[in-house]
PDB file of N, CA and C in Angstrom:
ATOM      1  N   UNK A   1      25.272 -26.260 -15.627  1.00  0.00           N
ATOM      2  CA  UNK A   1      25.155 -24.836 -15.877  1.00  0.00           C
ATOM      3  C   UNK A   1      23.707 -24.492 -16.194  1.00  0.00           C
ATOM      4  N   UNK A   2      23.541 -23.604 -15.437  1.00  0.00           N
ATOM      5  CA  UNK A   2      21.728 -22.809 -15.599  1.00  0.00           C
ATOM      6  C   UNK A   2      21.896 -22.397 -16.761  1.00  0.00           C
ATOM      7  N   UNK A   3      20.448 -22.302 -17.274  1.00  0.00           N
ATOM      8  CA  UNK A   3      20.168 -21.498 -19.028  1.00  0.00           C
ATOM      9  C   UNK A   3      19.829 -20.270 -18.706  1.00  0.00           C
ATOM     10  N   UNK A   4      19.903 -19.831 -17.315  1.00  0.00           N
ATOM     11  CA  UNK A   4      19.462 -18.399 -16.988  1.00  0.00           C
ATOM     12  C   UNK A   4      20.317 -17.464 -17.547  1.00  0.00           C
ATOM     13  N   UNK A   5      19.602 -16.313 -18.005  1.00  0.00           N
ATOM     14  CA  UNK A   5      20.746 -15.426 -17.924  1.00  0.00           C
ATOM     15  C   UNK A   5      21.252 -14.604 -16.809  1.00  0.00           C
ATOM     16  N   UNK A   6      20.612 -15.026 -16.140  1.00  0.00           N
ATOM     17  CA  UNK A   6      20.005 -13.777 -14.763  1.00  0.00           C
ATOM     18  C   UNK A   6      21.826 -14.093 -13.799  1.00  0.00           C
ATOM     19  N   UNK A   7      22.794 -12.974 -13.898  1.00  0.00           N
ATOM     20  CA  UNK A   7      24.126 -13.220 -13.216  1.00  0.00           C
ATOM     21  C   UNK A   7      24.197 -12.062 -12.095  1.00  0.00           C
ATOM     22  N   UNK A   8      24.440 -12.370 -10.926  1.00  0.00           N
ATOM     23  CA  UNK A   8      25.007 -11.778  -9.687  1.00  0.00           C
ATOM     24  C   UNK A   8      23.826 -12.049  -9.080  1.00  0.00           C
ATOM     25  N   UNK A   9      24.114 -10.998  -7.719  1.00  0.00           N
ATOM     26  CA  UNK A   9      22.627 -11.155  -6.658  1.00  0.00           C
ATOM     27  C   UNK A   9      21.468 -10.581  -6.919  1.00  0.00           C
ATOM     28  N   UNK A  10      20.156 -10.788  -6.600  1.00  0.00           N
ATOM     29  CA  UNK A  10      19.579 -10.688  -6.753  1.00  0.00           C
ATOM     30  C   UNK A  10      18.962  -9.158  -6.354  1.00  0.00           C
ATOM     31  N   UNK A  11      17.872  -8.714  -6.919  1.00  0.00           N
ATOM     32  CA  UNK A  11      17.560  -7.146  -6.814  1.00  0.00           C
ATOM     33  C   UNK A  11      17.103  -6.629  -5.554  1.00  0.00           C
ATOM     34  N   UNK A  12      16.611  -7.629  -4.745  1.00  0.00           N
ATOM     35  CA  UNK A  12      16.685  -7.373  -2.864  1.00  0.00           C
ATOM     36  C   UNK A  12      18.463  -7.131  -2.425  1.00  0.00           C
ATOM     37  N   UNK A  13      19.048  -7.902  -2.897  1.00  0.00           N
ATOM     38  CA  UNK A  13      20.536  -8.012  -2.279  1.00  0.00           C
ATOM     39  C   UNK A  13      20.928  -6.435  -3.005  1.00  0.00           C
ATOM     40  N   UNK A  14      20.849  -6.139  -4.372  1.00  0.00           N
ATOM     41  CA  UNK A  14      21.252  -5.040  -5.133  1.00  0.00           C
ATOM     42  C   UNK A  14      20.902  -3.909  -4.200  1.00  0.00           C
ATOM     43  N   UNK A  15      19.910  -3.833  -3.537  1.00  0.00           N
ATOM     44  CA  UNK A  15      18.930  -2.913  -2.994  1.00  0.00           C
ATOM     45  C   UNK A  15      20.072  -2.552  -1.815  1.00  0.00           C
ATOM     46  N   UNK A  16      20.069  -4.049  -0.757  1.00  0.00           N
ATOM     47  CA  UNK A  16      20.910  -3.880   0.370  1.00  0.00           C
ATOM     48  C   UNK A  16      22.312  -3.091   0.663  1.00  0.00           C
ATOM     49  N   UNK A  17      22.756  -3.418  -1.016  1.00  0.00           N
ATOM     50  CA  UNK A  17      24.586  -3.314  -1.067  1.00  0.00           C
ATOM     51  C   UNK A  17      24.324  -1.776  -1.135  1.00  0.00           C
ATOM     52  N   UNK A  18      22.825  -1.188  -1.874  1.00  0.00           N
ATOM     53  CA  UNK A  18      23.059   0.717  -1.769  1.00  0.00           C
ATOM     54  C   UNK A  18      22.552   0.778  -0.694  1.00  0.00           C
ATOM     55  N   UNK A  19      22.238   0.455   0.469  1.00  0.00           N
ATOM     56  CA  UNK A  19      21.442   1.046   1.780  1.00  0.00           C
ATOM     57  C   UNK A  19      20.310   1.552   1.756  1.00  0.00           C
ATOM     58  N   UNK A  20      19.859   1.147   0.021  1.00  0.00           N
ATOM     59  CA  UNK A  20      17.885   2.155   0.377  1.00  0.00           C
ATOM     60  C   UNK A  20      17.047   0.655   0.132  1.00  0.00           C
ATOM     61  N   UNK A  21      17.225  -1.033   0.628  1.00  0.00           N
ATOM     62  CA  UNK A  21      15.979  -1.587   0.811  1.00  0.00           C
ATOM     63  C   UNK A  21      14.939  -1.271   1.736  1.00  0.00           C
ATOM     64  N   UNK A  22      15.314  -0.715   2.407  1.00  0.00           N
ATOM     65  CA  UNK A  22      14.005  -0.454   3.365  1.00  0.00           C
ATOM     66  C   UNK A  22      13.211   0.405   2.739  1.00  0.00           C
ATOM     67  N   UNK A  23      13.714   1.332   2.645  1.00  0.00           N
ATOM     68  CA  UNK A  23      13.379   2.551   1.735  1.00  0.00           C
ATOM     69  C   UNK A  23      12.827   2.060   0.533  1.00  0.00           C
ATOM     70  N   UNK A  24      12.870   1.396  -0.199  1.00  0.00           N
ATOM     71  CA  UNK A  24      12.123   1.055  -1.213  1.00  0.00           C
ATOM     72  C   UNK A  24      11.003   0.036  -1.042  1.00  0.00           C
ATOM     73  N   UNK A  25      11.782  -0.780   0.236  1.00  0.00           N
ATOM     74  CA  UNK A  25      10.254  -1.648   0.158  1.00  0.00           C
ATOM     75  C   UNK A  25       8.980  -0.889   0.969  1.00  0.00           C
ATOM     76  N   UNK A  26       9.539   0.262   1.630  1.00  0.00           N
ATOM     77  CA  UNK A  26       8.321   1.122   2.122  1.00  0.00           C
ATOM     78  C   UNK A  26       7.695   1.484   1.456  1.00  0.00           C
ATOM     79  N   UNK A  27       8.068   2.255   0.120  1.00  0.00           N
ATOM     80  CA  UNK A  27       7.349   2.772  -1.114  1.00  0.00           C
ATOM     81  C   UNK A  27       6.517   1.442  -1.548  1.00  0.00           C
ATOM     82  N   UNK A  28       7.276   0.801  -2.010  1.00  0.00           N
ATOM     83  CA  UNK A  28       6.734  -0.658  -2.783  1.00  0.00           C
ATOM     84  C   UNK A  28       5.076  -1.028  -2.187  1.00  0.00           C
ATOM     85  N   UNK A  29       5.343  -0.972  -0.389  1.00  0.00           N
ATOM     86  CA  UNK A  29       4.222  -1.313   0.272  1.00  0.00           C
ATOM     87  C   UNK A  29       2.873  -0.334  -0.044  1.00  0.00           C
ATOM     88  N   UNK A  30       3.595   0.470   0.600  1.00  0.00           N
ATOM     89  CA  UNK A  30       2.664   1.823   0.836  1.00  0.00           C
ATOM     90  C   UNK A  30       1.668   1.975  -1.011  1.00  0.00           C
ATOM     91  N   UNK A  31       2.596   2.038  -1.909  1.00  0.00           N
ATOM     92  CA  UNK A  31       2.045   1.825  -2.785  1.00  0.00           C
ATOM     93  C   UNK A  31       0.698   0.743  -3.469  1.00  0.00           C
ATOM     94  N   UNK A  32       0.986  -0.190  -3.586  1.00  0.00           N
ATOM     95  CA  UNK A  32      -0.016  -1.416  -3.243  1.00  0.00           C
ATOM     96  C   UNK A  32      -0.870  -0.975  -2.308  1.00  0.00           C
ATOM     97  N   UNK A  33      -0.782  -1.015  -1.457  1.00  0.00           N
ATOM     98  CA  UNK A  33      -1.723  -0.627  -0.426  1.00  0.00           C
ATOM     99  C   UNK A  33      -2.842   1.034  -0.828  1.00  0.00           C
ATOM    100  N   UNK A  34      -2.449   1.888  -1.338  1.00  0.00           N
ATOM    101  CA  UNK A  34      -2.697   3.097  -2.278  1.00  0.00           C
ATOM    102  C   UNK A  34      -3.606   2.330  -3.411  1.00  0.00           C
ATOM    103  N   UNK A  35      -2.752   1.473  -3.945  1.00  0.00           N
ATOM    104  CA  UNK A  35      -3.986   0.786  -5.102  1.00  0.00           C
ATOM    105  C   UNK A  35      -4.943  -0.246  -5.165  1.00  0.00           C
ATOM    106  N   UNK A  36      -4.536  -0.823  -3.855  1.00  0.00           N
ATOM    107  CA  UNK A  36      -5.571  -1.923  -3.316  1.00  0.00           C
ATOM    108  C   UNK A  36      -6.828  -0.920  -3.175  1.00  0.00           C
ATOM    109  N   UNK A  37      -6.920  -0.194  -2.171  1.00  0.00           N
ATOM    110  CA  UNK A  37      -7.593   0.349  -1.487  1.00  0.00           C
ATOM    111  C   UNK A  37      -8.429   1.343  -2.586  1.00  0.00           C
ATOM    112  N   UNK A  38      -7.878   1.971  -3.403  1.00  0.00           N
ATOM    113  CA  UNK A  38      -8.438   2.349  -4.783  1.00  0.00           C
ATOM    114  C   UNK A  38      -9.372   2.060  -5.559  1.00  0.00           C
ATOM    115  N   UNK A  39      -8.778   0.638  -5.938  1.00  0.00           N
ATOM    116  CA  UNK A  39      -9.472  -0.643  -6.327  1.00  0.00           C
ATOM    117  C   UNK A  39     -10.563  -0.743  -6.153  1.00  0.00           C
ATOM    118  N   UNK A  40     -10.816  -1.129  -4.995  1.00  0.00           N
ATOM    119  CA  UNK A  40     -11.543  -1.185  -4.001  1.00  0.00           C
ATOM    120  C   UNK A  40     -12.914  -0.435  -4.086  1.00  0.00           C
ATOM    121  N   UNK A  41     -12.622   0.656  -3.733  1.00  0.00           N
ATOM    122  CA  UNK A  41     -13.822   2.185  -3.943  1.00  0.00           C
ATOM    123  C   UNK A  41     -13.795   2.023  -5.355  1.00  0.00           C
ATOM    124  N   UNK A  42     -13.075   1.859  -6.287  1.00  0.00           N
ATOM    125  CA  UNK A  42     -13.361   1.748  -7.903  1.00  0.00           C
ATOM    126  C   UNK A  42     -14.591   0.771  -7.746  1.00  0.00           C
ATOM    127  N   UNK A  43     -14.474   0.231  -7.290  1.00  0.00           N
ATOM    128  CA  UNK A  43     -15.239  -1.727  -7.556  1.00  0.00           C
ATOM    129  C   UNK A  43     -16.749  -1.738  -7.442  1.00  0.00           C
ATOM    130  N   UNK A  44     -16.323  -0.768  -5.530  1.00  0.00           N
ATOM    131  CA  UNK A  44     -17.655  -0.858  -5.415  1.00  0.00           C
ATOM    132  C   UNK A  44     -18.571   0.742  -5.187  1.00  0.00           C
ATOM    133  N   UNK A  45     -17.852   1.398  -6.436  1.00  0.00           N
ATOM    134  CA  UNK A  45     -18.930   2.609  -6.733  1.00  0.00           C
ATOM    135  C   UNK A  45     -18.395   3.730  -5.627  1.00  0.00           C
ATOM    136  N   UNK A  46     -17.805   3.917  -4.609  1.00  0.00           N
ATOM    137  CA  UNK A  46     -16.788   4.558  -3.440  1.00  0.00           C
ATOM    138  C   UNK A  46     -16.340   6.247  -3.711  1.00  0.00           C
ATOM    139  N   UNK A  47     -17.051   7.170  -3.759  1.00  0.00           N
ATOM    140  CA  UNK A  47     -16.332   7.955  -4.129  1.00  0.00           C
ATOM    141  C   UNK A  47     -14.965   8.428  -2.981  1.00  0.00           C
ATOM    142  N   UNK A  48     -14.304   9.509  -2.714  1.00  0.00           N
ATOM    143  CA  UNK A  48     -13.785  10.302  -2.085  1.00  0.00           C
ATOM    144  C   UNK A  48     -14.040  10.548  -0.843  1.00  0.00           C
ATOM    145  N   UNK A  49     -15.346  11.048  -1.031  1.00  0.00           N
ATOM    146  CA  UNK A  49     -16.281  12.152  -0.317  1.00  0.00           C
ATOM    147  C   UNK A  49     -17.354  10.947   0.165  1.00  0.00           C
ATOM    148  N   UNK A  50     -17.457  10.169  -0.222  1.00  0.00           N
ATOM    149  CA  UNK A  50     -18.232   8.896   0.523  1.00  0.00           C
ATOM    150  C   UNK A  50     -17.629   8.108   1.381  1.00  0.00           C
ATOM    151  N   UNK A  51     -16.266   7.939   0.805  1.00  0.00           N
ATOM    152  CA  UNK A  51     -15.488   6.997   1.919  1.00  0.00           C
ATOM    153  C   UNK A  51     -14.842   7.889   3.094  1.00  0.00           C
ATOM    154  N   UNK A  52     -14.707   9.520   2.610  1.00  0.00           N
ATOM    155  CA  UNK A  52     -14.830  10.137   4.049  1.00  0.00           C
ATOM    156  C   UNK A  52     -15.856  10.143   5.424  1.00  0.00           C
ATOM    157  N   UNK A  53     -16.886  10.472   4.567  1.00  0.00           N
ATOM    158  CA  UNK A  53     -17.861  10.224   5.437  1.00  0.00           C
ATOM    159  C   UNK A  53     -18.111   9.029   6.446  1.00  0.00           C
ATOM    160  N   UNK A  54     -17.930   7.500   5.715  1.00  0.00           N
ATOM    161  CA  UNK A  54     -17.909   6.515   6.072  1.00  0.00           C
ATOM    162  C   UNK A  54     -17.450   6.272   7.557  1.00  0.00           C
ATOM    163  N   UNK A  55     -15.877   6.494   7.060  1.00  0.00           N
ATOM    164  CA  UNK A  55     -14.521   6.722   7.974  1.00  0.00           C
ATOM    165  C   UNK A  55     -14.769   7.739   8.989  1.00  0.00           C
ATOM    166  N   UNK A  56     -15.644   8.506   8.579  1.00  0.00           N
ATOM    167  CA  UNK A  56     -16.088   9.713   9.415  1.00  0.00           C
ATOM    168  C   UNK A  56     -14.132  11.003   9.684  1.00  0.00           C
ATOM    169  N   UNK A  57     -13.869  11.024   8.972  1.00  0.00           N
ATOM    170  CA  UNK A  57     -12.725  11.895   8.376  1.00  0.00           C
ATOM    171  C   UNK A  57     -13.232  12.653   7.122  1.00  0.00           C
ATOM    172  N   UNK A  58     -12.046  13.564   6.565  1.00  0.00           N
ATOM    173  CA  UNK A  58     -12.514  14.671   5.129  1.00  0.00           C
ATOM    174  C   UNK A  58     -11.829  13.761   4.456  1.00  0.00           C
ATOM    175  N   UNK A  59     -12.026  14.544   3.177  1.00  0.00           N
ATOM    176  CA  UNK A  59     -12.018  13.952   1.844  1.00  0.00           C
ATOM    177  C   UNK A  59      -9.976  14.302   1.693  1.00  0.00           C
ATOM    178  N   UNK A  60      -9.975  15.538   2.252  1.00  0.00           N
ATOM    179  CA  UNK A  60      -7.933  15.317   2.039  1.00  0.00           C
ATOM    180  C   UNK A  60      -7.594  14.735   2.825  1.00  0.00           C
ATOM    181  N   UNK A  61      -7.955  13.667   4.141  1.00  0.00           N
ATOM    182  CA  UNK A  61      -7.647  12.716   4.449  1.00  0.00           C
ATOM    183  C   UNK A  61      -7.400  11.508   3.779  1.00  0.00           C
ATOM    184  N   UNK A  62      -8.432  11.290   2.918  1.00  0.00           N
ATOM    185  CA  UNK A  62      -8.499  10.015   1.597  1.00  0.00           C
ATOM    186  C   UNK A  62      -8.073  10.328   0.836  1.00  0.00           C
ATOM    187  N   UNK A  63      -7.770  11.659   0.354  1.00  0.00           N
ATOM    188  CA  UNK A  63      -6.242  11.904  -0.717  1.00  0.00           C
ATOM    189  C   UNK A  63      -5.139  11.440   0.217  1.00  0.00           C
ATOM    190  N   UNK A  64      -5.062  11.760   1.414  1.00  0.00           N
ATOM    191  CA  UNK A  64      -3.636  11.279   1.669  1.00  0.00           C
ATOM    192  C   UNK A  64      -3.434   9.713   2.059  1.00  0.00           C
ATOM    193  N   UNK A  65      -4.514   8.870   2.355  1.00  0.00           N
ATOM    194  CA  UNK A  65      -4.510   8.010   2.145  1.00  0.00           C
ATOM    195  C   UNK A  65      -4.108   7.095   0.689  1.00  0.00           C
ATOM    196  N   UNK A  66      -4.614   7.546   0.033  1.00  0.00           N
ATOM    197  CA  UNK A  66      -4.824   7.102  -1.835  1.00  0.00           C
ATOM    198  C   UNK A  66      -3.069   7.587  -1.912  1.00  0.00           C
ATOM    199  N   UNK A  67      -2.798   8.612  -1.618  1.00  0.00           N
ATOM    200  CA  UNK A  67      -1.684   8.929  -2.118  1.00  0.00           C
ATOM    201  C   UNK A  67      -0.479   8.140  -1.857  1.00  0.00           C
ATOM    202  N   UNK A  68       0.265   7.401  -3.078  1.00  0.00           N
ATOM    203  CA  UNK A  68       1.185   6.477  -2.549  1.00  0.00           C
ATOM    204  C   UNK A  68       2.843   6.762  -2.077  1.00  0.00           C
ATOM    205  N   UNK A  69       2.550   8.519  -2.536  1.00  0.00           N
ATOM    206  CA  UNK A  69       3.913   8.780  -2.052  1.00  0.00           C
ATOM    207  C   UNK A  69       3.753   9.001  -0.295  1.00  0.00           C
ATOM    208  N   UNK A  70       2.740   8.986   0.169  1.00  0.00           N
ATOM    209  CA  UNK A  70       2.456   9.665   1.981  1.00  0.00           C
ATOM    210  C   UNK A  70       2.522   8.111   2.268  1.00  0.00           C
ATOM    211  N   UNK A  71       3.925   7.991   3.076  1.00  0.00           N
ATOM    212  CA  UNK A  71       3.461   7.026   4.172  1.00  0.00           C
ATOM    213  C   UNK A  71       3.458   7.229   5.523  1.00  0.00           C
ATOM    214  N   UNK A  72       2.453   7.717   5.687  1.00  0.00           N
ATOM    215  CA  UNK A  72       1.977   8.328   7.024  1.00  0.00           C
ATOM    216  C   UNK A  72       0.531   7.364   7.436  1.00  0.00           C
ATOM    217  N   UNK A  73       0.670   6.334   7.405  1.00  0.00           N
ATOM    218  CA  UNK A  73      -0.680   5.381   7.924  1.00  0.00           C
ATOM    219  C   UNK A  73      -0.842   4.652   8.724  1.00  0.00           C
ATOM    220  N   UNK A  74      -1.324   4.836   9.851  1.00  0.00           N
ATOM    221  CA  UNK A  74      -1.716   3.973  10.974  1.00  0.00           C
ATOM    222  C   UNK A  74      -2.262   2.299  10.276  1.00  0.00           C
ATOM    223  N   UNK A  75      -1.608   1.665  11.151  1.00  0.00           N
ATOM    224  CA  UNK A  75      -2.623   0.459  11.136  1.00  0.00           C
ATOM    225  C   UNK A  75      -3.834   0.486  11.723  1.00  0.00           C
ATOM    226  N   UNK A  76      -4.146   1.032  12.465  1.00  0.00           N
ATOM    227  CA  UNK A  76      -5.872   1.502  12.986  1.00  0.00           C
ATOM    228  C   UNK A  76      -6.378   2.226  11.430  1.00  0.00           C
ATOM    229  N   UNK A  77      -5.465   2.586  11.164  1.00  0.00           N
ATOM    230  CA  UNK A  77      -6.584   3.300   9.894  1.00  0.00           C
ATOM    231  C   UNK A  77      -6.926   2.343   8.504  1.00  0.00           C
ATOM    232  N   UNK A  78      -5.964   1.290   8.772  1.00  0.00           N
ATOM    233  CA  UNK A  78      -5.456   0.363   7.885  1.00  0.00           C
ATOM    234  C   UNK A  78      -7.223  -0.534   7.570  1.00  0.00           C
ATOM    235  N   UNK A  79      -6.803  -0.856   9.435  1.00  0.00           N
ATOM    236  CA  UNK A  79      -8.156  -2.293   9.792  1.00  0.00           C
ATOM    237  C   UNK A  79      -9.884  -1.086   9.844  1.00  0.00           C
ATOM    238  N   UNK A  80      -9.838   0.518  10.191  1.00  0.00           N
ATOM    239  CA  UNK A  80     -10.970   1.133  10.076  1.00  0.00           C
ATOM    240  C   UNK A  80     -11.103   1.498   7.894  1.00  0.00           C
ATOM    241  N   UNK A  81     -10.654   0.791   7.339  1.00  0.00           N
ATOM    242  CA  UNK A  81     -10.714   1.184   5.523  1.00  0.00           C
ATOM    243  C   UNK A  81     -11.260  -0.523   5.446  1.00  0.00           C
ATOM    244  N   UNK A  82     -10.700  -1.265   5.838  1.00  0.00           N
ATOM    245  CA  UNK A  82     -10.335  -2.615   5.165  1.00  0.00           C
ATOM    246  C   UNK A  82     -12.240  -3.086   5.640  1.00  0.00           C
ATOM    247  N   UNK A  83     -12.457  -2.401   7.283  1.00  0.00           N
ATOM    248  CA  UNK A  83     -13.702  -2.934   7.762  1.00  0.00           C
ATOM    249  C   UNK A  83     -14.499  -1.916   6.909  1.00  0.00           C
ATOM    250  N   UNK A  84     -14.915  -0.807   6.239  1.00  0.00           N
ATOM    251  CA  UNK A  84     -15.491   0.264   5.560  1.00  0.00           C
ATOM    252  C   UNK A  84     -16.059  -0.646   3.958  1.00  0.00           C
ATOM    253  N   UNK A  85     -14.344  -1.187   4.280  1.00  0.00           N
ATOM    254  CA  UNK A  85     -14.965  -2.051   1.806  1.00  0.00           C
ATOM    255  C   UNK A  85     -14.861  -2.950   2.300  1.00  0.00           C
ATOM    256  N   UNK A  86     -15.781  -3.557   3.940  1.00  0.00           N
ATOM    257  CA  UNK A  86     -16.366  -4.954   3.921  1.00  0.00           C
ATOM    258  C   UNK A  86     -14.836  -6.105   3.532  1.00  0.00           C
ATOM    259  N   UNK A  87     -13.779  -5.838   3.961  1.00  0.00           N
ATOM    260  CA  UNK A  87     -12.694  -6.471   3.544  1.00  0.00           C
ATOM    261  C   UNK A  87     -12.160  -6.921   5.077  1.00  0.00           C
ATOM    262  N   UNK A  88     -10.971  -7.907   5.480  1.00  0.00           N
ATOM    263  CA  UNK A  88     -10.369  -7.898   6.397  1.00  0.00           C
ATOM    264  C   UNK A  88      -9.009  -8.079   5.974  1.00  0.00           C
ATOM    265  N   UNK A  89      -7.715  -7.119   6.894  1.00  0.00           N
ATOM    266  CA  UNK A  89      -6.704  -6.785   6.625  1.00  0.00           C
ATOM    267  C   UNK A  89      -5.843  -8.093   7.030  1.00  0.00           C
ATOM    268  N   UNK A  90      -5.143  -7.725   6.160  1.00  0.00           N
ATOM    269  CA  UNK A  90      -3.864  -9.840   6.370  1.00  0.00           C
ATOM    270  C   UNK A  90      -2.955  -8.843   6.122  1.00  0.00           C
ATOM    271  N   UNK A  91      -1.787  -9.410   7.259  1.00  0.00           N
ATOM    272  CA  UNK A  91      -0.567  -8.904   7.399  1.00  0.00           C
ATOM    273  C   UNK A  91       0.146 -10.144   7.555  1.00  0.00           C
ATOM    274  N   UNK A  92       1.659 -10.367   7.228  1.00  0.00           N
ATOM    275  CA  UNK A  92       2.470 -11.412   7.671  1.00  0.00           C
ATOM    276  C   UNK A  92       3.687 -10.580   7.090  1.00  0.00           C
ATOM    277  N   UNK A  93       4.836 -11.232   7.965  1.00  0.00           N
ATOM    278  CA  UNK A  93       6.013 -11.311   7.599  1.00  0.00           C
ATOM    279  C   UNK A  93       6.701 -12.265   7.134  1.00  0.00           C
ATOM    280  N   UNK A  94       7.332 -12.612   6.109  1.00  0.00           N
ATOM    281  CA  UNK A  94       8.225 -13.212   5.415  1.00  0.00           C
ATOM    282  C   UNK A  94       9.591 -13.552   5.558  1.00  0.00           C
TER     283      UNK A  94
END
């Protein structure tokens, strides 16, 4: 007998049995990705209005980027941010 307390399935399976995992792991992503990218321009001095320019887009473009409730994001826009903060984008599936 495990010393866990941890009883039934697990909070991916919990997710499945209501029909919103996808739905949550979209948020989940999109989110992270909102604060990576944040981070990021935090780190290295980045304003708004600088990383528009950069990107060569406006500045409520990079609100809607930053914003973790919009998941509205290209992967082209993904790998044109990641090449901007000198970063390269890693994707895999699990």
């Amino acid at each position: 007998m495990s010393d866990s307390p941890h009883i039934g399935p697990g909070f991916d399976e919990f997710l499945e049995e209501q029909g919103i995992y996808a739905e949550v792991n979209e948020t989940a992503v999109k989110r992270v990705l909102a604060w990576q990218i944040a981070e990021l321009m935090r780190e290295q001095r980045i304003s708004k209005t600088a990383m528009a320019k950069r990107l060569a887009t406006s500045r409520s473009a990079i609100d809607r980027l930053l914003d973790p409730e919009n998941d509205a994001i290209t992967l082209q826009t993904l790998l044109k941010v990641a090449q901007t903060l000198g970063k390269r984008l890693s994707l895999r599936f699990v």
